[in-house]
C-alpha atoms as a PDB file:
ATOM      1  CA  UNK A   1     121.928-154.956 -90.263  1.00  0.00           C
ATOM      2  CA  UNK A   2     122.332-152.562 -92.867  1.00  0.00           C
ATOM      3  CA  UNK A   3     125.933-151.118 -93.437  1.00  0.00           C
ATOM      4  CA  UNK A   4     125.657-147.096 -92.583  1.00  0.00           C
ATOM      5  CA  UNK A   5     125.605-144.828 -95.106  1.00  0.00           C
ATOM      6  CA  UNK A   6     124.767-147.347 -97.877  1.00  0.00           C
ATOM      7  CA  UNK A   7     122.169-145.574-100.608  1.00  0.00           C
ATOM      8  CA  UNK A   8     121.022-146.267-104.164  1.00  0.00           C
ATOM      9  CA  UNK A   9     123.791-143.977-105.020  1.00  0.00           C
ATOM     10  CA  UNK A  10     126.341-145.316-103.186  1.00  0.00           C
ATOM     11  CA  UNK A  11     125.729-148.683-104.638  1.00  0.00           C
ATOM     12  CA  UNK A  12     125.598-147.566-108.283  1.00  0.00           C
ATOM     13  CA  UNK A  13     128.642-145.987-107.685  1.00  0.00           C
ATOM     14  CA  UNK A  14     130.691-148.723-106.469  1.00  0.00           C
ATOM     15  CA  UNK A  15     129.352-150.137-109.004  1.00  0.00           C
ATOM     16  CA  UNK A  16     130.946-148.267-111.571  1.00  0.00           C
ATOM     17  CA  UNK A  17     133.993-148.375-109.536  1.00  0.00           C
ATOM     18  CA  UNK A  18     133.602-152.167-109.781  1.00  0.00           C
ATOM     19  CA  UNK A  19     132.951-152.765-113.722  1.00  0.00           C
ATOM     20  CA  UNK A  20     135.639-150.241-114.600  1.00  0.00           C
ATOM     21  CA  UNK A  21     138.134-153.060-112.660  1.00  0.00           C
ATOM     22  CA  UNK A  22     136.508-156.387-113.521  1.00  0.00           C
ATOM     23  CA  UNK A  23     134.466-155.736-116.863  1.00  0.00           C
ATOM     24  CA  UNK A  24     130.854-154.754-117.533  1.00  0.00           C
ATOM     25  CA  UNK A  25     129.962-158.353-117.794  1.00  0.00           C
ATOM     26  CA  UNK A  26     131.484-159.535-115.069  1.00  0.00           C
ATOM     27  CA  UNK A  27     128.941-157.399-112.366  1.00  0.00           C
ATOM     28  CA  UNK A  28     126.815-159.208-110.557  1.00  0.00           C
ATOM     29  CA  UNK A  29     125.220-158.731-107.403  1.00  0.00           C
ATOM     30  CA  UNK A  30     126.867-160.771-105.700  1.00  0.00           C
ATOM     31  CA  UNK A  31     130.342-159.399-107.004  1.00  0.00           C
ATOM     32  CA  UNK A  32     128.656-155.848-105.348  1.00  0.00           C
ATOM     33  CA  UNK A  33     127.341-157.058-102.368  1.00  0.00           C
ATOM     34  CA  UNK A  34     130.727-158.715-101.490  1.00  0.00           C
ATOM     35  CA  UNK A  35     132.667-155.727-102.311  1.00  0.00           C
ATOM     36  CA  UNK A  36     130.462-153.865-100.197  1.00  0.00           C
ATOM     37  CA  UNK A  37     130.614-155.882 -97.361  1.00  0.00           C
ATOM     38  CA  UNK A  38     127.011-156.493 -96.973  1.00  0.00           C
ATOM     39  CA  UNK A  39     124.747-159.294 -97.466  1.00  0.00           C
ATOM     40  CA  UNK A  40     122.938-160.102-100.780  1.00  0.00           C
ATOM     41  CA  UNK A  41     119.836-159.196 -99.452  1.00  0.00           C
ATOM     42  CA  UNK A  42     120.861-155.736 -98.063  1.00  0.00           C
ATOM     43  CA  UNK A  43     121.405-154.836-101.419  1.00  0.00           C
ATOM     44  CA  UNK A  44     118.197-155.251-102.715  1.00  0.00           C
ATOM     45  CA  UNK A  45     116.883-152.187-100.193  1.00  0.00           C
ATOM     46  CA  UNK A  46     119.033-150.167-102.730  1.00  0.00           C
ATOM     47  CA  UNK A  47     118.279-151.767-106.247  1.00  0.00           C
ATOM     48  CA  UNK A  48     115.314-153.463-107.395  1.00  0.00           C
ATOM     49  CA  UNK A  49     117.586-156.092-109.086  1.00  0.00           C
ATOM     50  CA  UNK A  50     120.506-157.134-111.789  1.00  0.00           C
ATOM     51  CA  UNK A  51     118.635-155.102-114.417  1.00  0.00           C
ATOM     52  CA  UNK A  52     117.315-152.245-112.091  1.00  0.00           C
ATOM     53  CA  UNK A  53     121.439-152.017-110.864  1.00  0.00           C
ATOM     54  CA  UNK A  54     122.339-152.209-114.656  1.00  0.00           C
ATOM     55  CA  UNK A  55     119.922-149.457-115.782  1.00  0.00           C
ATOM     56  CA  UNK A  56     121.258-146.787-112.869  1.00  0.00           C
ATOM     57  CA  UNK A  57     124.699-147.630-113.693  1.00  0.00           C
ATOM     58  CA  UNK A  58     123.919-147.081-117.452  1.00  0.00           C
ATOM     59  CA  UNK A  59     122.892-143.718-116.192  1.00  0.00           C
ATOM     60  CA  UNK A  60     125.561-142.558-113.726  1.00  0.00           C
ATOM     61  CA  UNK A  61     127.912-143.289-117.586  1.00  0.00           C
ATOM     62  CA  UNK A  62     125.736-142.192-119.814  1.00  0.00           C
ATOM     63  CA  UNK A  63     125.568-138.288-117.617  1.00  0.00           C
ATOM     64  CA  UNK A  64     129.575-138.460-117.194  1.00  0.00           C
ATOM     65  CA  UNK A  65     130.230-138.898-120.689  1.00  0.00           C
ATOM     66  CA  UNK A  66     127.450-136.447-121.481  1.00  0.00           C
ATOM     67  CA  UNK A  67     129.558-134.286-119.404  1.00  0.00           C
ATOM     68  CA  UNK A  68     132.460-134.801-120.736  1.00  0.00           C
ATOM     69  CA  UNK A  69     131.078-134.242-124.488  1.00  0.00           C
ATOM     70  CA  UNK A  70     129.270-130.895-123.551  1.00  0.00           C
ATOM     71  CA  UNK A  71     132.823-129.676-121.630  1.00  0.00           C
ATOM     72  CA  UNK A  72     134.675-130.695-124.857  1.00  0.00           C
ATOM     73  CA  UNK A  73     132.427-129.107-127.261  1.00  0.00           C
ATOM     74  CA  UNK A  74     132.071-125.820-125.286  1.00  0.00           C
ATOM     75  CA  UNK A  75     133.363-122.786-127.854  1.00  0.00           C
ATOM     76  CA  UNK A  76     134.024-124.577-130.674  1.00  0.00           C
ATOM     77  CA  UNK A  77     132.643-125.614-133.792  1.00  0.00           C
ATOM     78  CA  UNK A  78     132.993-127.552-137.328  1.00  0.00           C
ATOM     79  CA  UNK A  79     136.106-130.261-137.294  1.00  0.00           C
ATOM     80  CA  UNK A  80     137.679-128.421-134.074  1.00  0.00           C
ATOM     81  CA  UNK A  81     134.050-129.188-132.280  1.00  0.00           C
ATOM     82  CA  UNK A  82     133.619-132.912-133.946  1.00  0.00           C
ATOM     83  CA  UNK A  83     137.355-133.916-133.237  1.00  0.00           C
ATOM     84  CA  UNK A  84     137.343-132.457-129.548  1.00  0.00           C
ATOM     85  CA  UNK A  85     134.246-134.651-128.778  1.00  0.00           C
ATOM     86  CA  UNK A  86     135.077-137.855-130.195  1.00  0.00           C
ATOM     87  CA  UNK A  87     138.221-137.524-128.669  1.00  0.00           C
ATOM     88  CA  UNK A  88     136.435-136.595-124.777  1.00  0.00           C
ATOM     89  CA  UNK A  89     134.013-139.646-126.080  1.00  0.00           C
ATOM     90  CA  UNK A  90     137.301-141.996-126.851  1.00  0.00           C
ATOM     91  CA  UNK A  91     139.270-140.988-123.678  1.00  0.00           C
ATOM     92  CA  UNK A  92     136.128-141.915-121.679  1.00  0.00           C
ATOM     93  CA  UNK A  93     136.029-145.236-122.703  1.00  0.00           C
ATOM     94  CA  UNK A  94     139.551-145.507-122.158  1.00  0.00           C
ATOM     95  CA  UNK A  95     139.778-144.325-118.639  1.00  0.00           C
ATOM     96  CA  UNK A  96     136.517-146.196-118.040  1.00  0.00           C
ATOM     97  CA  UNK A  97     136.431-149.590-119.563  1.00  0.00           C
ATOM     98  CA  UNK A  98     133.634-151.082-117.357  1.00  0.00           C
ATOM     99  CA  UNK A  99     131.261-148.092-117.345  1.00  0.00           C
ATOM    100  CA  UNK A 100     131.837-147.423-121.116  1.00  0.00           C
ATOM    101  CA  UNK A 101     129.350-150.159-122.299  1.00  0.00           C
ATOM    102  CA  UNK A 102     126.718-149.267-120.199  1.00  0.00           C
ATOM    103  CA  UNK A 103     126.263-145.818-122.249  1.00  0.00           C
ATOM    104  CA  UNK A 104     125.200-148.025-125.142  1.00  0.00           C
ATOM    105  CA  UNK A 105     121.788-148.792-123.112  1.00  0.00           C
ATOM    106  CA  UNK A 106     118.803-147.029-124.684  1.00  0.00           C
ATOM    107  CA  UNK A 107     117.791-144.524-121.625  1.00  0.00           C
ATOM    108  CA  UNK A 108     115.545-145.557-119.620  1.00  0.00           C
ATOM    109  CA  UNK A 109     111.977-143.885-119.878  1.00  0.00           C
ATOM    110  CA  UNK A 110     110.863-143.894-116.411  1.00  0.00           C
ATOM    111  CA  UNK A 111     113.949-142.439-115.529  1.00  0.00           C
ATOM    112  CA  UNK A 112     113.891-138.383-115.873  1.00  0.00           C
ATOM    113  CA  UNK A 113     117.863-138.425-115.139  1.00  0.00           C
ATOM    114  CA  UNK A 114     118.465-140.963-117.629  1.00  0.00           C
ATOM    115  CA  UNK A 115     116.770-139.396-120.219  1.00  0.00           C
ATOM    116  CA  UNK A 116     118.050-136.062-119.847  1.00  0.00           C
ATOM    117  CA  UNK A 117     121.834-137.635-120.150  1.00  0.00           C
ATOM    118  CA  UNK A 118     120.848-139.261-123.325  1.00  0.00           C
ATOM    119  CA  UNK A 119     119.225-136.318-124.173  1.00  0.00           C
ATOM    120  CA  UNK A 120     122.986-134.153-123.600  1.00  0.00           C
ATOM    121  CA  UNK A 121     124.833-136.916-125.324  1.00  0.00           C
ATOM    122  CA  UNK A 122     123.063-136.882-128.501  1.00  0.00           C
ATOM    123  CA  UNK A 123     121.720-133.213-128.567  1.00  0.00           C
ATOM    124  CA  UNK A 124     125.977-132.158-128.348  1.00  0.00           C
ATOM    125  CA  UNK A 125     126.414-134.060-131.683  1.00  0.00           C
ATOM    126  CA  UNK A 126     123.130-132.271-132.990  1.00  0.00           C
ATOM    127  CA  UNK A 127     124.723-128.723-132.404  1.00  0.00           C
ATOM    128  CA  UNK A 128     128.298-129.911-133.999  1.00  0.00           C
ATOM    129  CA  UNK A 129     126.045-131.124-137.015  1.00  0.00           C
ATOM    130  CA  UNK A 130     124.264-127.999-137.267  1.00  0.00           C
ATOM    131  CA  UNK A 131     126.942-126.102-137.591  1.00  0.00           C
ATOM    132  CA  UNK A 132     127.742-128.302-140.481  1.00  0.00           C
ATOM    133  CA  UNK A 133     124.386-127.427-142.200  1.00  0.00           C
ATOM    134  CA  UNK A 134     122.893-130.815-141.754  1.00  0.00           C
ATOM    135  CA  UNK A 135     119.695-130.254-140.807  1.00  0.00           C
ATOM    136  CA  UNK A 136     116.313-132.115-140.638  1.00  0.00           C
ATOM    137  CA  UNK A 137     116.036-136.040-140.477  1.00  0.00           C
ATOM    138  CA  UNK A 138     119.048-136.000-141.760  1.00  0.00           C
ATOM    139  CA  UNK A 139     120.718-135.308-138.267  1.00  0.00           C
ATOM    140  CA  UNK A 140     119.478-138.467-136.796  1.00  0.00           C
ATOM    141  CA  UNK A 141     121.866-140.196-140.018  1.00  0.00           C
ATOM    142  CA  UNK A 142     124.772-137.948-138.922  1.00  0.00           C
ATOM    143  CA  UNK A 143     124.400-138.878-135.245  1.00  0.00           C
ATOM    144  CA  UNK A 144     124.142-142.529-135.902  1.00  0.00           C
ATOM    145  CA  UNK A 145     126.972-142.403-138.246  1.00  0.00           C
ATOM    146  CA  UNK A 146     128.940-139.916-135.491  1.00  0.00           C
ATOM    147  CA  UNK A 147     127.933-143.154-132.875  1.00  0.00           C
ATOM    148  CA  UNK A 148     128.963-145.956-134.711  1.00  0.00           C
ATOM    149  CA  UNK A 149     132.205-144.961-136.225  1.00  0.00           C
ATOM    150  CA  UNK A 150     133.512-143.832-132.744  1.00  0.00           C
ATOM    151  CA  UNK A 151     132.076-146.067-131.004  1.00  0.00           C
ATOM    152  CA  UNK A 152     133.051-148.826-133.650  1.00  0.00           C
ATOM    153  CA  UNK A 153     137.219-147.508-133.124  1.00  0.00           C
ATOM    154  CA  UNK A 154     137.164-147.359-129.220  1.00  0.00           C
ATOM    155  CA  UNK A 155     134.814-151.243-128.801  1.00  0.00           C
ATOM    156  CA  UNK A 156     138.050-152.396-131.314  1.00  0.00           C
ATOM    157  CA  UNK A 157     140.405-150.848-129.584  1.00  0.00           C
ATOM    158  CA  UNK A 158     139.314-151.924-126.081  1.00  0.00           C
ATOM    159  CA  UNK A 159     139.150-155.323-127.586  1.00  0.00           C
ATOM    160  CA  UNK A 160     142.643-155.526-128.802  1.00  0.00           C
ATOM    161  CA  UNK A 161     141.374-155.597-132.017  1.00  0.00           C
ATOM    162  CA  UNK A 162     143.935-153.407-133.734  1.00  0.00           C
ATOM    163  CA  UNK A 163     146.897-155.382-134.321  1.00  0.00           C
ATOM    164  CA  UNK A 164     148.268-153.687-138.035  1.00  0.00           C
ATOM    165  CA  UNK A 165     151.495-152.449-137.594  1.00  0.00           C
ATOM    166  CA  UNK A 166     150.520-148.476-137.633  1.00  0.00           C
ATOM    167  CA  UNK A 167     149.817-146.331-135.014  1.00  0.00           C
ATOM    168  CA  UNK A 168     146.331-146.623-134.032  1.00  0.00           C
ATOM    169  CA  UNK A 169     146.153-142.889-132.595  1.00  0.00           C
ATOM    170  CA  UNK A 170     146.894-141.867-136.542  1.00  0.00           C
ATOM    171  CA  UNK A 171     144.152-143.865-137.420  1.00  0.00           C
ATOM    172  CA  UNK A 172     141.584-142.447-135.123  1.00  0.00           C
ATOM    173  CA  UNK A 173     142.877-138.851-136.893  1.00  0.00           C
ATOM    174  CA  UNK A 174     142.211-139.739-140.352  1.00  0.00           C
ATOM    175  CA  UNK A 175     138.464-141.381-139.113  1.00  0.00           C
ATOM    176  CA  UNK A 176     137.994-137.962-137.867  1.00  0.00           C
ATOM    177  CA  UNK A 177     139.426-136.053-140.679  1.00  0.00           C
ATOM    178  CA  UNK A 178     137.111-138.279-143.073  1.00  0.00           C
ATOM    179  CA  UNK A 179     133.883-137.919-140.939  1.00  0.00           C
ATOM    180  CA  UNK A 180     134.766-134.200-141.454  1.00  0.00           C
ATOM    181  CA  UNK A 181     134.939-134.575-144.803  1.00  0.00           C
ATOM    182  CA  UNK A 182     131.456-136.384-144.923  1.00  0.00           C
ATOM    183  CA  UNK A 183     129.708-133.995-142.892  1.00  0.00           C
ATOM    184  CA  UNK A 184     131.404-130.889-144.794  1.00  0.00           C
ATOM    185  CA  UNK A 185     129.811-132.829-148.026  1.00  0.00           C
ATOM    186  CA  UNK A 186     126.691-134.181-146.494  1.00  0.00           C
ATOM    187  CA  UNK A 187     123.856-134.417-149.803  1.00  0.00           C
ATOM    188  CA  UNK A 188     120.614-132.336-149.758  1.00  0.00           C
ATOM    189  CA  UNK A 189     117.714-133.874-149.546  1.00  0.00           C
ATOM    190  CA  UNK A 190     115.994-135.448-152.618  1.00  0.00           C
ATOM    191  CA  UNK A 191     113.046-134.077-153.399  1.00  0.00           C
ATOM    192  CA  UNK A 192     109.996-136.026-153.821  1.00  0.00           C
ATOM    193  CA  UNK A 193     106.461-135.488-155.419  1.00  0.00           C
ATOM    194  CA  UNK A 194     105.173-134.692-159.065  1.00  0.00           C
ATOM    195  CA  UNK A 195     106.593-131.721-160.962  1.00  0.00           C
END
């Protein structure tokens, strides 16, 4: 007999509550169904599978970190904006270890939600970039360099992969300070054709 109450949403979210205890790669549904207090089976009334549970619980992160981006950015622009969202981004993955990696999941087509949160996520490093004058194709560079530098700090830093003898808090400043500086500087366009 189903357990009352139990939805695709409640699932995804103990979910979430799950991964951000044991590790991203350590859900299963097993794992869920256990913690549930359900059978195996019951589950799948919820979630198509693994991968269908994986892709709602990328979404569920990828709209709470949207969230928290858009709330950081709110009123602000230039290095104030840039350093206010990579800091909402860093303290994210901080306060949710398990859910962080699923953001990294390319949204989901079929899924309008999922989309939209990717959508929020990328189009609040758009307007930051903007206001920087970058413009054009050149945003998608500025995004992806945005993405992988943050993202690059906090995966280390989860990982335990800062072990110099300097404050690593300092160091996430100056990567900040110096994506600043690239934006402020970002090159023109070159100009093609025949003159």
């Amino acid at each position: 007999m189903p357990r009352a109450g139990l939805n695709q949403q409640v699932v995804v979210r103990e979910a979430a509550r799950l991964v951000d205890e044991v590790g991203y790669d350590q859900l299963t549904l097993a794992a869920l169904a256990n913690r549930l207090g359900v059978a195996l089976p019951s589950l799948y009334k919820h979630v198509k599978g693994a991968d269908a549970l994986a892709q709602k619980l990328s979404a569920l992160a990828t709209a709470e970190i949207a969230d928290e981006m858009t709330t950081a950015a709110a009123g602000r622009s230039g290095e104030d904006a840039l350093r206010a969202v990579a800091d909402a981004y860093r303290s994210y993955a901080r306060r949710h270890p398990g859910r962080y990696p699923a953001t990294q999941r390319v949204p989901d087509p079929a899924d309008p939600a999922h989309q939209a949160a990717g959508e929020r996520a990328v189009g609040v490093v758009h307007a930051i970039l903007r206001g920087y004058g970058v413009g054009g194709d050149a945003v998608v560079d500025g995004v992806r360099m945005f993405r992988a530098a943050v993202h690059g700090f906090v995966s280390l830093e989860a990982a335990g992969g800062f072990g110099l003898p300097r404050e690593v808090d300092h160091s996430f400043d100056r990567m900040i300070a110096a994506l600043d500086i690239a934006f402020r500087s970002w090159p023109s366009p070159k100009r093609t054709g025949v003159g």
